[in-house]
PDB file of N, CA and C in Angstrom:
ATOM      1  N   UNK A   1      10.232  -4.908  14.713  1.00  0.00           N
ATOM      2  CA  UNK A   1       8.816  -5.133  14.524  1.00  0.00           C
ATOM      3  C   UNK A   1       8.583  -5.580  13.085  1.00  0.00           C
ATOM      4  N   UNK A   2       7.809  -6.616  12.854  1.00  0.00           N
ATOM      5  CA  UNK A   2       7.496  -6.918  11.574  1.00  0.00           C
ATOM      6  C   UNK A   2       6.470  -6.441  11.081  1.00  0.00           C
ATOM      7  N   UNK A   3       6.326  -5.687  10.159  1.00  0.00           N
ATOM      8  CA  UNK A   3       5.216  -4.933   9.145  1.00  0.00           C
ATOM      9  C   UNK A   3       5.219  -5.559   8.041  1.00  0.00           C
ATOM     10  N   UNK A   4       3.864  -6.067   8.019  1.00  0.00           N
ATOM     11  CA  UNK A   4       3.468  -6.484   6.619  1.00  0.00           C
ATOM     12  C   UNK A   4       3.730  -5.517   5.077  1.00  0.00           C
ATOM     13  N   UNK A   5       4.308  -5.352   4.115  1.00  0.00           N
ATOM     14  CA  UNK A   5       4.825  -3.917   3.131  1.00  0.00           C
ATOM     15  C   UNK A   5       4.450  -4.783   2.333  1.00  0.00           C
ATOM     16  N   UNK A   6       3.443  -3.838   1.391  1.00  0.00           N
ATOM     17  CA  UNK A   6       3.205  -4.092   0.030  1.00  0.00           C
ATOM     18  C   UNK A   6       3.602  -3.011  -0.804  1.00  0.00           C
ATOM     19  N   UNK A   7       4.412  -3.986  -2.285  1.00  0.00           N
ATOM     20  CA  UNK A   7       5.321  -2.983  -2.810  1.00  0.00           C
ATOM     21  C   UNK A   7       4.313  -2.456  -3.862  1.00  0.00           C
ATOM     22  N   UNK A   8       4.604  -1.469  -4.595  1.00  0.00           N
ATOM     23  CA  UNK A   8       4.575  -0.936  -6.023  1.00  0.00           C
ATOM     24  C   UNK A   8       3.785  -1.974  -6.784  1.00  0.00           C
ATOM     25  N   UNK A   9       4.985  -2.941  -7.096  1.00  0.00           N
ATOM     26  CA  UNK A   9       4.585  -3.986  -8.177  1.00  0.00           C
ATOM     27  C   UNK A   9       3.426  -4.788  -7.637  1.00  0.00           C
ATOM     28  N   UNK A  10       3.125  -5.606  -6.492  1.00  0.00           N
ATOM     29  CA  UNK A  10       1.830  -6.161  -5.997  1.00  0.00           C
ATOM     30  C   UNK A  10       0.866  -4.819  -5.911  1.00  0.00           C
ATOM     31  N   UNK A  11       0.839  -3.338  -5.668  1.00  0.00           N
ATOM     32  CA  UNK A  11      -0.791  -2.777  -6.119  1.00  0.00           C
ATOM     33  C   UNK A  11      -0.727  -2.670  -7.419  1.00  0.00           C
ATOM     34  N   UNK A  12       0.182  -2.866  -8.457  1.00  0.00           N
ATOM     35  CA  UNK A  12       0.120  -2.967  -9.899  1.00  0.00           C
ATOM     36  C   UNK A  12      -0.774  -3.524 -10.438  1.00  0.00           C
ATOM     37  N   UNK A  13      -0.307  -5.152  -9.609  1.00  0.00           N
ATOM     38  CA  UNK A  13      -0.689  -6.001 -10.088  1.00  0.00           C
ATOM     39  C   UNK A  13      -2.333  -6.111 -10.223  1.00  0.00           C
ATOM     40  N   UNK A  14      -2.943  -6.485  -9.018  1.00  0.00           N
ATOM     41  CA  UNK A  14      -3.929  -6.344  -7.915  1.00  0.00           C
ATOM     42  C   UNK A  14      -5.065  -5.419  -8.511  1.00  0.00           C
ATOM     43  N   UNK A  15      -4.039  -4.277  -8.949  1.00  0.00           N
ATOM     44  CA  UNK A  15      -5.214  -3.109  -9.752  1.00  0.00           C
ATOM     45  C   UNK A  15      -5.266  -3.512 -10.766  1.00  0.00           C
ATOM     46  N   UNK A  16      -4.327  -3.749 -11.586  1.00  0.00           N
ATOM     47  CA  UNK A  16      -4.495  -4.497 -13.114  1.00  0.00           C
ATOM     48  C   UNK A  16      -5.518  -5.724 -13.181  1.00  0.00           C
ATOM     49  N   UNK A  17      -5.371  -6.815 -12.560  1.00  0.00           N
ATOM     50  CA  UNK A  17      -5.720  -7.792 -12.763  1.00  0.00           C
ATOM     51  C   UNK A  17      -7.143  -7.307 -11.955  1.00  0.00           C
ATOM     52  N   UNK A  18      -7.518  -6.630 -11.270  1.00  0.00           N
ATOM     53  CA  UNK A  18      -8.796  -6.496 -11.002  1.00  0.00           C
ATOM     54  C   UNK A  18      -9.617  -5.487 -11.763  1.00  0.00           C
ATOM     55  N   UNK A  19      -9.179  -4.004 -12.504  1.00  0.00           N
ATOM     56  CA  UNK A  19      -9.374  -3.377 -13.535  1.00  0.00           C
ATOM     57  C   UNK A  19     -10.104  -4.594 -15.090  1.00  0.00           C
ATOM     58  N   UNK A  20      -9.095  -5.557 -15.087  1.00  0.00           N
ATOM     59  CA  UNK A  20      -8.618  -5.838 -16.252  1.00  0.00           C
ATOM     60  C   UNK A  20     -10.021  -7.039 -16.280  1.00  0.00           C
ATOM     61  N   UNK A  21     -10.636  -7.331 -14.831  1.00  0.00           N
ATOM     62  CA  UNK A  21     -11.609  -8.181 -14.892  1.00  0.00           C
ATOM     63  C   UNK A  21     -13.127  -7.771 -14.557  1.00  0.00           C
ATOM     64  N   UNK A  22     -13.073  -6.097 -14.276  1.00  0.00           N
ATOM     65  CA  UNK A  22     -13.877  -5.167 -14.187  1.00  0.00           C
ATOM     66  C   UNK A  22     -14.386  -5.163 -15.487  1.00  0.00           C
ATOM     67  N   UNK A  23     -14.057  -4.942 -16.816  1.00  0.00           N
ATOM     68  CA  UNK A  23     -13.824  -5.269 -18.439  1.00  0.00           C
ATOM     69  C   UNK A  23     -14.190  -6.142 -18.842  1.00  0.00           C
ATOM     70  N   UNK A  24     -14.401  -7.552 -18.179  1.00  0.00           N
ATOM     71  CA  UNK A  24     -14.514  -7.953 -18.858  1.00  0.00           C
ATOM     72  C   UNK A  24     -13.790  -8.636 -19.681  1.00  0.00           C
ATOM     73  N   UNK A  25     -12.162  -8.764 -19.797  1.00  0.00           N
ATOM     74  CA  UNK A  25     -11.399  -8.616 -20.674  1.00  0.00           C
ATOM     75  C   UNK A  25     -10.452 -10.389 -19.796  1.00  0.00           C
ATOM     76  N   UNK A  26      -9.769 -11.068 -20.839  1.00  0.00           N
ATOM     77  CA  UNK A  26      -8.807 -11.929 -20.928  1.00  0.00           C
ATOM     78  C   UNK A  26      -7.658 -10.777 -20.834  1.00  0.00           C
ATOM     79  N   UNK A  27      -6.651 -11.788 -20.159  1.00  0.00           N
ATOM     80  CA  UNK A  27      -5.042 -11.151 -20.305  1.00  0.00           C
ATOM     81  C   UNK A  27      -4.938 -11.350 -21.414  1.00  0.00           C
ATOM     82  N   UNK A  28      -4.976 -12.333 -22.705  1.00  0.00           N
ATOM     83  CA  UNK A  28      -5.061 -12.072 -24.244  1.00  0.00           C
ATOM     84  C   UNK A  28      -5.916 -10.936 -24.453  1.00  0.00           C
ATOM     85  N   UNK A  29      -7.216 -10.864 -24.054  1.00  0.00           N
ATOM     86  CA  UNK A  29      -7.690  -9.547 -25.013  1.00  0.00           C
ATOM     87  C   UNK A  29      -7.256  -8.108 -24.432  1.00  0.00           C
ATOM     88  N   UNK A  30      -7.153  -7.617 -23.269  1.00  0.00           N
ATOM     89  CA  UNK A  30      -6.161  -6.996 -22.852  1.00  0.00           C
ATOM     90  C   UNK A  30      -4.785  -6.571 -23.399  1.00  0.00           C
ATOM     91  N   UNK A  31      -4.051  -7.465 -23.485  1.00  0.00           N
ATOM     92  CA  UNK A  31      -2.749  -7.717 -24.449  1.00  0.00           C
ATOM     93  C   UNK A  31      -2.883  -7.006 -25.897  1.00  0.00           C
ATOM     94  N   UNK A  32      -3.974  -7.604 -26.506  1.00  0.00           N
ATOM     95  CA  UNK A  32      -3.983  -6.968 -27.527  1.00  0.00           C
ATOM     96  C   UNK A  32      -4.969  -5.771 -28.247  1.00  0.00           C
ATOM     97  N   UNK A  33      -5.734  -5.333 -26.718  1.00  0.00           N
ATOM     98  CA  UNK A  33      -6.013  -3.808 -26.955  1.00  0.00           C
ATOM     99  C   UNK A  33      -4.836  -2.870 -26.717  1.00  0.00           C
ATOM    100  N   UNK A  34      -3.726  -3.549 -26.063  1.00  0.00           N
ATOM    101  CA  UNK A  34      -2.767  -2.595 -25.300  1.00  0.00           C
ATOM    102  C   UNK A  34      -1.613  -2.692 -26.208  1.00  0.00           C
ATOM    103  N   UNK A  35      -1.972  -3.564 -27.113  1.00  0.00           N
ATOM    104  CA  UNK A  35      -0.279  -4.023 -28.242  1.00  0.00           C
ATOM    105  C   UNK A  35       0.595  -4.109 -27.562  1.00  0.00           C
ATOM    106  N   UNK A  36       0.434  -5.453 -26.645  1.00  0.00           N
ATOM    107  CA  UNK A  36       1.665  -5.754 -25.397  1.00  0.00           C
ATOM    108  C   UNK A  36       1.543  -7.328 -25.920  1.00  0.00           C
ATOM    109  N   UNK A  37       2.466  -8.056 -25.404  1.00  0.00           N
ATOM    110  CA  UNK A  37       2.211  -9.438 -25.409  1.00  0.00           C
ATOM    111  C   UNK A  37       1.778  -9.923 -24.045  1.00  0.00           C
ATOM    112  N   UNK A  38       0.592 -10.949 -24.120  1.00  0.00           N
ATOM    113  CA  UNK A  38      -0.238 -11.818 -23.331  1.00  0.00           C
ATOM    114  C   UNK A  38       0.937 -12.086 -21.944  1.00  0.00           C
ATOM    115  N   UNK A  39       2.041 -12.457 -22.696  1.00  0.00           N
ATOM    116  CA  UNK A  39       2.964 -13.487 -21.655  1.00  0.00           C
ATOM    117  C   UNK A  39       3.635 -12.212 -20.248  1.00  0.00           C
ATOM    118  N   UNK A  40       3.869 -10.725 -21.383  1.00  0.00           N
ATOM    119  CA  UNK A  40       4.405  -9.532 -20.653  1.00  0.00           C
ATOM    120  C   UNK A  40       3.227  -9.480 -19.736  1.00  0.00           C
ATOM    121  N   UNK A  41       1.816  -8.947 -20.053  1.00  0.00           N
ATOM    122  CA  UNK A  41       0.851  -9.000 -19.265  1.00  0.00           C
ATOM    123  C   UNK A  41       0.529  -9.590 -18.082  1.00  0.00           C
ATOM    124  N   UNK A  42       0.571 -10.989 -18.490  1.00  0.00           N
ATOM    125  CA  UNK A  42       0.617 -11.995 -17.525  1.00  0.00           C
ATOM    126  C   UNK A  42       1.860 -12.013 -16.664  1.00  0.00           C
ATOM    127  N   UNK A  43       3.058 -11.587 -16.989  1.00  0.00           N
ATOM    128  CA  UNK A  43       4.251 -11.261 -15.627  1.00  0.00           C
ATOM    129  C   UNK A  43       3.836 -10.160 -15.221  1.00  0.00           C
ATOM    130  N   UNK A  44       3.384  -8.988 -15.535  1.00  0.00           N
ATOM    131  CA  UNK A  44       2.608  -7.956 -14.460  1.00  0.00           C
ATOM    132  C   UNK A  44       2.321  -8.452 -13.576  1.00  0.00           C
ATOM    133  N   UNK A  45       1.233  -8.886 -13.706  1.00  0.00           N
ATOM    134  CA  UNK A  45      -0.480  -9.117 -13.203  1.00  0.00           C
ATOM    135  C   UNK A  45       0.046  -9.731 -11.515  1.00  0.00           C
ATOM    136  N   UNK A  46       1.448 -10.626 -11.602  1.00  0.00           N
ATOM    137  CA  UNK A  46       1.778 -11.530 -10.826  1.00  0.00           C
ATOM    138  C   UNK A  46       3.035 -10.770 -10.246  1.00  0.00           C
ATOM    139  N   UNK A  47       3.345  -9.604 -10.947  1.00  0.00           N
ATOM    140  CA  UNK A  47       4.348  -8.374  -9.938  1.00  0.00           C
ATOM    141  C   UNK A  47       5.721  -9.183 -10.832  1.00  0.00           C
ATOM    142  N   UNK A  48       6.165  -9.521 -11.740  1.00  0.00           N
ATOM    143  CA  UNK A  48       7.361 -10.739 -11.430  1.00  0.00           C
ATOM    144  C   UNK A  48       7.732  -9.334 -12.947  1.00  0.00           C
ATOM    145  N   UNK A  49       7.536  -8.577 -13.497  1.00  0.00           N
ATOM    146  CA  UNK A  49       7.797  -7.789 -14.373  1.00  0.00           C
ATOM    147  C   UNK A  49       6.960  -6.370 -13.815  1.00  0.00           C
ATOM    148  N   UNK A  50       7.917  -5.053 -14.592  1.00  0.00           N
ATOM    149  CA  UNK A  50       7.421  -3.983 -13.803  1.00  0.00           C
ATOM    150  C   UNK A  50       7.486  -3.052 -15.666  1.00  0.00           C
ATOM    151  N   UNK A  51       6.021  -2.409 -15.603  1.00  0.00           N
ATOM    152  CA  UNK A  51       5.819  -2.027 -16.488  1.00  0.00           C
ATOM    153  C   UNK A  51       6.589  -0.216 -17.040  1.00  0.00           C
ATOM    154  N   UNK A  52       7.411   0.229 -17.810  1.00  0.00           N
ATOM    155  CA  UNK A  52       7.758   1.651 -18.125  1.00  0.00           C
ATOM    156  C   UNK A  52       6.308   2.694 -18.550  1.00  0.00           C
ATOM    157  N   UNK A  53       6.420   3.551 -18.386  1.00  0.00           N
ATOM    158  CA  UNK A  53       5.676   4.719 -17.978  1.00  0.00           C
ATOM    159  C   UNK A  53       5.195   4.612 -18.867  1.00  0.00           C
ATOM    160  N   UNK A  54       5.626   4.356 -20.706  1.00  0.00           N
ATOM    161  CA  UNK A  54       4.516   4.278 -21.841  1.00  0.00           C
ATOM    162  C   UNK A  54       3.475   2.992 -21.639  1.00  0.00           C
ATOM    163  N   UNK A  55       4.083   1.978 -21.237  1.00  0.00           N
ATOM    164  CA  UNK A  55       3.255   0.859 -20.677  1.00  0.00           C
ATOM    165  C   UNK A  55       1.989   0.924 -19.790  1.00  0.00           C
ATOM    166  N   UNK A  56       2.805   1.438 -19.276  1.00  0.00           N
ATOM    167  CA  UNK A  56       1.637   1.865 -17.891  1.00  0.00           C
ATOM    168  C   UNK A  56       0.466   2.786 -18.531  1.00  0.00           C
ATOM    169  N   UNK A  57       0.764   3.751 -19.547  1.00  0.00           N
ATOM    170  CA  UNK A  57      -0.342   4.626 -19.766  1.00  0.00           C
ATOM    171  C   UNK A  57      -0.937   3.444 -21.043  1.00  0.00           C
ATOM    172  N   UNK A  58      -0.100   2.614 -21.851  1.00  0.00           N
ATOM    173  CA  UNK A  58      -1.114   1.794 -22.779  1.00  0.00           C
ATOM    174  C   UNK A  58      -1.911   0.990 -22.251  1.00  0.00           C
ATOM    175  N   UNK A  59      -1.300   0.278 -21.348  1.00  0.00           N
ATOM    176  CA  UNK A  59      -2.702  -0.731 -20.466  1.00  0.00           C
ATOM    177  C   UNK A  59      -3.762   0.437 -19.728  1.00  0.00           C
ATOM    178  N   UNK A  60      -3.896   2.007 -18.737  1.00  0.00           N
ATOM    179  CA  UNK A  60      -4.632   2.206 -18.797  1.00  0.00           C
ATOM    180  C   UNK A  60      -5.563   2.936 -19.855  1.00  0.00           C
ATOM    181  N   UNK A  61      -5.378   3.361 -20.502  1.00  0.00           N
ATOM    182  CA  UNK A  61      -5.628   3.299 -21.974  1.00  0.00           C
ATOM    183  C   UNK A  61      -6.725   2.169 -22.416  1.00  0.00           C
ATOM    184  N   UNK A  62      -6.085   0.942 -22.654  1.00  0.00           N
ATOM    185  CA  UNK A  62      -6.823   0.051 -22.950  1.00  0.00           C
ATOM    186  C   UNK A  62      -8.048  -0.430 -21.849  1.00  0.00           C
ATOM    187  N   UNK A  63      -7.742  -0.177 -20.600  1.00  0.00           N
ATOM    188  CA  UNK A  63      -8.781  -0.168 -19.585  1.00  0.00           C
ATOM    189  C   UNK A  63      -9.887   0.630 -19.008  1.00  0.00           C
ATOM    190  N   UNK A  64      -9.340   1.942 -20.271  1.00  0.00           N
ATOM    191  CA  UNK A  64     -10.118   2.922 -20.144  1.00  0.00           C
ATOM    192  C   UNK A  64     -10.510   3.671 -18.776  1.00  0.00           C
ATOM    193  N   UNK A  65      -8.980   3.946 -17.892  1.00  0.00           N
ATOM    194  CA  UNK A  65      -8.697   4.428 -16.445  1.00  0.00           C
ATOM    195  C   UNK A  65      -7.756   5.445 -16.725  1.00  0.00           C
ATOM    196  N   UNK A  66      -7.689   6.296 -15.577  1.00  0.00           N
ATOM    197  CA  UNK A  66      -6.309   7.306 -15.318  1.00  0.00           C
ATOM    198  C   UNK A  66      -5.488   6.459 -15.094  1.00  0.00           C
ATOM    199  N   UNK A  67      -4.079   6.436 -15.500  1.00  0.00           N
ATOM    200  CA  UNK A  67      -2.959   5.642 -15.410  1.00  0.00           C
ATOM    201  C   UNK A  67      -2.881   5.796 -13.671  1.00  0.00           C
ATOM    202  N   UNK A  68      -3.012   6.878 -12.803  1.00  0.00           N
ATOM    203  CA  UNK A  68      -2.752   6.790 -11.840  1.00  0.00           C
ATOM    204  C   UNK A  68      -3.760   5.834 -10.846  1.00  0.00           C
ATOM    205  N   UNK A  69      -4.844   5.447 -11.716  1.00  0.00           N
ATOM    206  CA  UNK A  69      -5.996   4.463 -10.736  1.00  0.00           C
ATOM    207  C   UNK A  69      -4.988   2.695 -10.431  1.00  0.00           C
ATOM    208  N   UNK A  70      -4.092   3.149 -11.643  1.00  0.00           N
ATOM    209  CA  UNK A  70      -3.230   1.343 -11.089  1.00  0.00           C
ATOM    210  C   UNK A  70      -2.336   1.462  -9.990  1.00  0.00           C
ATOM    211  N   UNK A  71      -2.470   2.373  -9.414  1.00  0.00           N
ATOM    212  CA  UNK A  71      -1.648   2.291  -7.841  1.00  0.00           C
ATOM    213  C   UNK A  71      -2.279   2.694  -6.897  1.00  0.00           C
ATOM    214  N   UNK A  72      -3.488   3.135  -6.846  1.00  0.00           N
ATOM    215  CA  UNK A  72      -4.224   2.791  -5.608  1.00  0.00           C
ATOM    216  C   UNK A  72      -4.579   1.809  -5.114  1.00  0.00           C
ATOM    217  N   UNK A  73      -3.869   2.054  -3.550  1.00  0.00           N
ATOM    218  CA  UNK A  73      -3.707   1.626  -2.826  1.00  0.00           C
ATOM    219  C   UNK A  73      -4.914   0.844  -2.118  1.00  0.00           C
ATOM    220  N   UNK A  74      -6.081   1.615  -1.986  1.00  0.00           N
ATOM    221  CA  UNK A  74      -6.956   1.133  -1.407  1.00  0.00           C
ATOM    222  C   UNK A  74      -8.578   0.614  -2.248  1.00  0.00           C
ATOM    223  N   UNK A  75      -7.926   0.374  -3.713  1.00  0.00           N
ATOM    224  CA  UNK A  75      -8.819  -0.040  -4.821  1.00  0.00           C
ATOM    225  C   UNK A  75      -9.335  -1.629  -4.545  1.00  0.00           C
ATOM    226  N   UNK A  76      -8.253  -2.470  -3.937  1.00  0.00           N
ATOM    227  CA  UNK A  76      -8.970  -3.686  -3.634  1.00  0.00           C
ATOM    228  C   UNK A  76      -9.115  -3.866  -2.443  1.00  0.00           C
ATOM    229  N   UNK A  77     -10.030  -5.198  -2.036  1.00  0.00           N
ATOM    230  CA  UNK A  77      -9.934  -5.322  -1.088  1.00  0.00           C
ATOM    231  C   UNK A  77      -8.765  -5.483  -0.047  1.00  0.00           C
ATOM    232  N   UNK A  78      -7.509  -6.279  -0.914  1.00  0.00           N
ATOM    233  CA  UNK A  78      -6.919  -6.550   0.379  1.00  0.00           C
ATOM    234  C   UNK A  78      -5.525  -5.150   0.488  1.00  0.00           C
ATOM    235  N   UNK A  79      -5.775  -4.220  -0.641  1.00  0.00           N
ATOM    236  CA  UNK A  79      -5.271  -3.253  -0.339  1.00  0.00           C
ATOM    237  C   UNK A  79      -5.689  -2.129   0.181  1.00  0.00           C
ATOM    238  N   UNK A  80      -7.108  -2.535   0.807  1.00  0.00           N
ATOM    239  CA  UNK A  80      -7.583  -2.109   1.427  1.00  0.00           C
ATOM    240  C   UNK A  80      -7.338  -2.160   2.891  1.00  0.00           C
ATOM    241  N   UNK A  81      -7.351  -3.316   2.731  1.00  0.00           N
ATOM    242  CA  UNK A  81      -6.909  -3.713   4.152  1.00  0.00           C
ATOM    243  C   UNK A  81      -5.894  -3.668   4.607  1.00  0.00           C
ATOM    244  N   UNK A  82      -4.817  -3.716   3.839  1.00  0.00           N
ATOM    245  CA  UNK A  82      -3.671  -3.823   4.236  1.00  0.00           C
ATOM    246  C   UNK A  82      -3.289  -2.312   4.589  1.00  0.00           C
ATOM    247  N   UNK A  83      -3.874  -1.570   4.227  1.00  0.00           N
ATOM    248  CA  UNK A  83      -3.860   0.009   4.416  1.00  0.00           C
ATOM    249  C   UNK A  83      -4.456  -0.082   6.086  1.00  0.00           C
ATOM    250  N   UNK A  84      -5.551  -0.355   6.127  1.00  0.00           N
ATOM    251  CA  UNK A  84      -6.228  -0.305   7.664  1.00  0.00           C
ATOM    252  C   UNK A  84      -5.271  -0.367   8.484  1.00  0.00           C
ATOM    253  N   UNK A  85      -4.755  -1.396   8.242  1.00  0.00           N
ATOM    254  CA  UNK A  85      -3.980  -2.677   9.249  1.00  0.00           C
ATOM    255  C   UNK A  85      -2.499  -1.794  10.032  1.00  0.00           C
ATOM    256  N   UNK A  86      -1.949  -0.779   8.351  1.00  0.00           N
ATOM    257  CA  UNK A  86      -0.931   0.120   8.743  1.00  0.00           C
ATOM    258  C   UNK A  86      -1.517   1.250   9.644  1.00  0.00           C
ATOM    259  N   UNK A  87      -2.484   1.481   8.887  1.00  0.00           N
ATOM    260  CA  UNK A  87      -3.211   2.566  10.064  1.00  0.00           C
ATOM    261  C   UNK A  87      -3.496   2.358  11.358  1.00  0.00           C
ATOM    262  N   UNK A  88      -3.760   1.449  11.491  1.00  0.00           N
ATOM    263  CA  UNK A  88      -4.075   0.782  13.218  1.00  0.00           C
ATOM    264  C   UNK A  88      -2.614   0.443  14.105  1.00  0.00           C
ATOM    265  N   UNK A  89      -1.729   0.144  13.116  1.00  0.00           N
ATOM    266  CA  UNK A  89      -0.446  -0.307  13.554  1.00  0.00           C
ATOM    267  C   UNK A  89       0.344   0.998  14.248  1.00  0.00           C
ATOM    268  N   UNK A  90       0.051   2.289  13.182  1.00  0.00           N
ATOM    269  CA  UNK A  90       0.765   3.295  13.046  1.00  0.00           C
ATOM    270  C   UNK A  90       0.244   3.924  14.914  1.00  0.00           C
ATOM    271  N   UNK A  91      -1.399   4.113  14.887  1.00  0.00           N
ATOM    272  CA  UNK A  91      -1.931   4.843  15.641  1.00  0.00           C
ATOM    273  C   UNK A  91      -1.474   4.390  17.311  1.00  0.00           C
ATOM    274  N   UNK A  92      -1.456   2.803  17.026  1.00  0.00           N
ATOM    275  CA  UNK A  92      -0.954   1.986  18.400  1.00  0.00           C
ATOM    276  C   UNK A  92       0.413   2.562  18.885  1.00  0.00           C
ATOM    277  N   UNK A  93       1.416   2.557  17.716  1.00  0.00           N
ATOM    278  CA  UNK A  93       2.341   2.763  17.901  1.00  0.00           C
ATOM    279  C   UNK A  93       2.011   4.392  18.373  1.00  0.00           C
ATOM    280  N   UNK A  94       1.772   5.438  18.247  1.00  0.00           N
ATOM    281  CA  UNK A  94       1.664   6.806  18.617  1.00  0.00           C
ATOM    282  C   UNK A  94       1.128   6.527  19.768  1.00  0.00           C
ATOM    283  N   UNK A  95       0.081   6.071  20.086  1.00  0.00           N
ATOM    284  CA  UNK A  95      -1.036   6.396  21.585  1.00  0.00           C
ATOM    285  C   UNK A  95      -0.233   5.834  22.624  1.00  0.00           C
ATOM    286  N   UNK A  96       1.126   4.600  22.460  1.00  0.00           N
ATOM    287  CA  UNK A  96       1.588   3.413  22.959  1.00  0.00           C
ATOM    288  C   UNK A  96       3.165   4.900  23.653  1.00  0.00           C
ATOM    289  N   UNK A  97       3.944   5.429  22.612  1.00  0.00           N
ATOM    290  CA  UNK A  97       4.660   6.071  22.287  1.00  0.00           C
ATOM    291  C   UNK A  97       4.332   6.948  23.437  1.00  0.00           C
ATOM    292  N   UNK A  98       3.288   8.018  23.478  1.00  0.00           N
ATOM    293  CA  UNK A  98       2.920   9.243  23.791  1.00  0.00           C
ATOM    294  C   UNK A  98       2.789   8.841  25.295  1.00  0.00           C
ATOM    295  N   UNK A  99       2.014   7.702  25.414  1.00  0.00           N
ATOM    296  CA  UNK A  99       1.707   7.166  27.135  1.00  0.00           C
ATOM    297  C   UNK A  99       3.224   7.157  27.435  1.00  0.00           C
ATOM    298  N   UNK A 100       4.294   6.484  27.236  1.00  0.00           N
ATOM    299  CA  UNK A 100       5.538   6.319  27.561  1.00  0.00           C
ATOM    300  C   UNK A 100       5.924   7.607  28.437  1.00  0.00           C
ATOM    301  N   UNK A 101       5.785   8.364  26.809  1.00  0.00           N
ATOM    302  CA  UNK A 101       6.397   9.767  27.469  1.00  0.00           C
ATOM    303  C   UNK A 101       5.818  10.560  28.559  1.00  0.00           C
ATOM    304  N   UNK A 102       4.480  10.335  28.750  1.00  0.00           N
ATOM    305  CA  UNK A 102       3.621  11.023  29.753  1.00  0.00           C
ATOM    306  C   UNK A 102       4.375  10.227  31.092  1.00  0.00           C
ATOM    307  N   UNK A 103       4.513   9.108  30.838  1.00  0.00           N
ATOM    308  CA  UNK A 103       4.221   8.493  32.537  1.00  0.00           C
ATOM    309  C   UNK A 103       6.186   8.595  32.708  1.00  0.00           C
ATOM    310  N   UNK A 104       6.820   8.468  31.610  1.00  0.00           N
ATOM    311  CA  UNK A 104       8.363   9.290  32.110  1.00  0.00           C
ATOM    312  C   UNK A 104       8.508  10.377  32.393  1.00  0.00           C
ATOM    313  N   UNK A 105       7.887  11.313  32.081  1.00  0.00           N
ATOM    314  CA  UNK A 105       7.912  12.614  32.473  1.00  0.00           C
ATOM    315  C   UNK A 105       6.600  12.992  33.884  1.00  0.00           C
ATOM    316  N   UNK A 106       6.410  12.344  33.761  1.00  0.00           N
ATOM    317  CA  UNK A 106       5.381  12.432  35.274  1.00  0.00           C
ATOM    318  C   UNK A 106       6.008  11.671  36.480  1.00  0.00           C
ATOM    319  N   UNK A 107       6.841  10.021  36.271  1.00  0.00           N
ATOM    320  CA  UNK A 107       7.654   9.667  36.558  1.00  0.00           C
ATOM    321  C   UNK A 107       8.858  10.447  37.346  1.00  0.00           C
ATOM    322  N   UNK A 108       9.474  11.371  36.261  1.00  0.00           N
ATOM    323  CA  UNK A 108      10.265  12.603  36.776  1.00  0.00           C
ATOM    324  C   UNK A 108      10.249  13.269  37.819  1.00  0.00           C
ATOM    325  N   UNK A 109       9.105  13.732  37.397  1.00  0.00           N
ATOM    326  CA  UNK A 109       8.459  15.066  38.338  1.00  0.00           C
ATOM    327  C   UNK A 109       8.635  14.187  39.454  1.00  0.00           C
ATOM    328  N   UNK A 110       7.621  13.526  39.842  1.00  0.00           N
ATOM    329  CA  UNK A 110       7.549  12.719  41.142  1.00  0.00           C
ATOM    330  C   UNK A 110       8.926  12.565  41.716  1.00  0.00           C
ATOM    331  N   UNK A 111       9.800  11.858  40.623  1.00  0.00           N
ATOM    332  CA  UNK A 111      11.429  11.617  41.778  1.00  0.00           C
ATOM    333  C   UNK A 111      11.987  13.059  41.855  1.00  0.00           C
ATOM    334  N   UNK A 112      11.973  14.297  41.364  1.00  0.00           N
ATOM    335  CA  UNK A 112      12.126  15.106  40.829  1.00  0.00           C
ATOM    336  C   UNK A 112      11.606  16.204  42.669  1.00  0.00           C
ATOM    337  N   UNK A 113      10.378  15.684  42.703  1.00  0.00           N
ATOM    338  CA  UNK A 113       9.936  16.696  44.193  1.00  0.00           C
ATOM    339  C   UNK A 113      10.692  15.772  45.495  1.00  0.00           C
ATOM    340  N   UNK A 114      10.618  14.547  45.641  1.00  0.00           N
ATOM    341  CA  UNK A 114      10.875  13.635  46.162  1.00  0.00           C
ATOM    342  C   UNK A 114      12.287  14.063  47.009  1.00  0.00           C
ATOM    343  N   UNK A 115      13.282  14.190  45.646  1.00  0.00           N
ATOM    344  CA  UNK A 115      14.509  14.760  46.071  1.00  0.00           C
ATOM    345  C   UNK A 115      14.617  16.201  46.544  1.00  0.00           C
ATOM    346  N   UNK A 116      13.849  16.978  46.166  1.00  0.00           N
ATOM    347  CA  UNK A 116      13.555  18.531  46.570  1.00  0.00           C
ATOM    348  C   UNK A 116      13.038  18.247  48.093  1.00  0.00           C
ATOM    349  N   UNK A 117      12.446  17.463  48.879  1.00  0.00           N
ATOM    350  CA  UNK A 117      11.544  17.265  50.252  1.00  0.00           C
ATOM    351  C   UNK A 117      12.927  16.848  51.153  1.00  0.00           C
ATOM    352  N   UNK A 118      13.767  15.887  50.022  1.00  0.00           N
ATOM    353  CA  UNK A 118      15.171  15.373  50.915  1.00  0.00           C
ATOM    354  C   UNK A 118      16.010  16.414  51.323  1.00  0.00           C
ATOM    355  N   UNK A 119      16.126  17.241  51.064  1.00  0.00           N
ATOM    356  CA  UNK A 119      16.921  18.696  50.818  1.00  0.00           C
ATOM    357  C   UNK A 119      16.890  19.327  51.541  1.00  0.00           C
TER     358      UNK A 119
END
């Protein structure tokens, strides 16, 4: 089955670059509230660089967030959605799952007396 997976580095990004425009703020001015360089910033933003734990707390810092608001999941829209989408996927798969087992085990029973009547 193919599942759409969004990693780490894309809600990084996604939260950064949408935080970072919540502000008000250029990836230059950003950059240099955070004493990072523009170019490091800008490989975030796009997932293609992954920031260390002092990093992570200087950009939220400079964004004036809990470091932990850059990985929620369901902060933008389409990580929003993309959350739904698992949720709906997940639930199909259970309700889809559970019917199986009901109608094999009911299935059973039935061949189950069937052979008990042959007897």
């Amino acid at each position: 089955m193919n599942k759409k997976m969004i990693g780490i580095r894309q809600i990084l990004a996604l939260n950064l670059k949408k935080n970072r425009q919540k502000c008000g703020l250029t990836q230059e001015k950003l950059a240099e509230k955070a004493k990072i360089s523009a170019h490091y910033l800008a490989m975030v933003e796009v997932a293609k660089k992954f920031p260390t734990p002092e990093m992570l707390d200087k950009l939220a810092q400079a964004l004036e967030i809990d470091t932990v608001q850059l990985f929620d999941i369901s902060a933008t829209p389409e990580g929003a959605l993309l959350h739904l989408e698992q949720s709906i996927i997940y639930n199909i798969e259970h309700i889809v799952r559970n019917t199986i087992k009901q109608t094999l085990a009911s299935e059973l029973k039935s061949y189950e007396q069937k052979n008990i009547k042959k007897k």
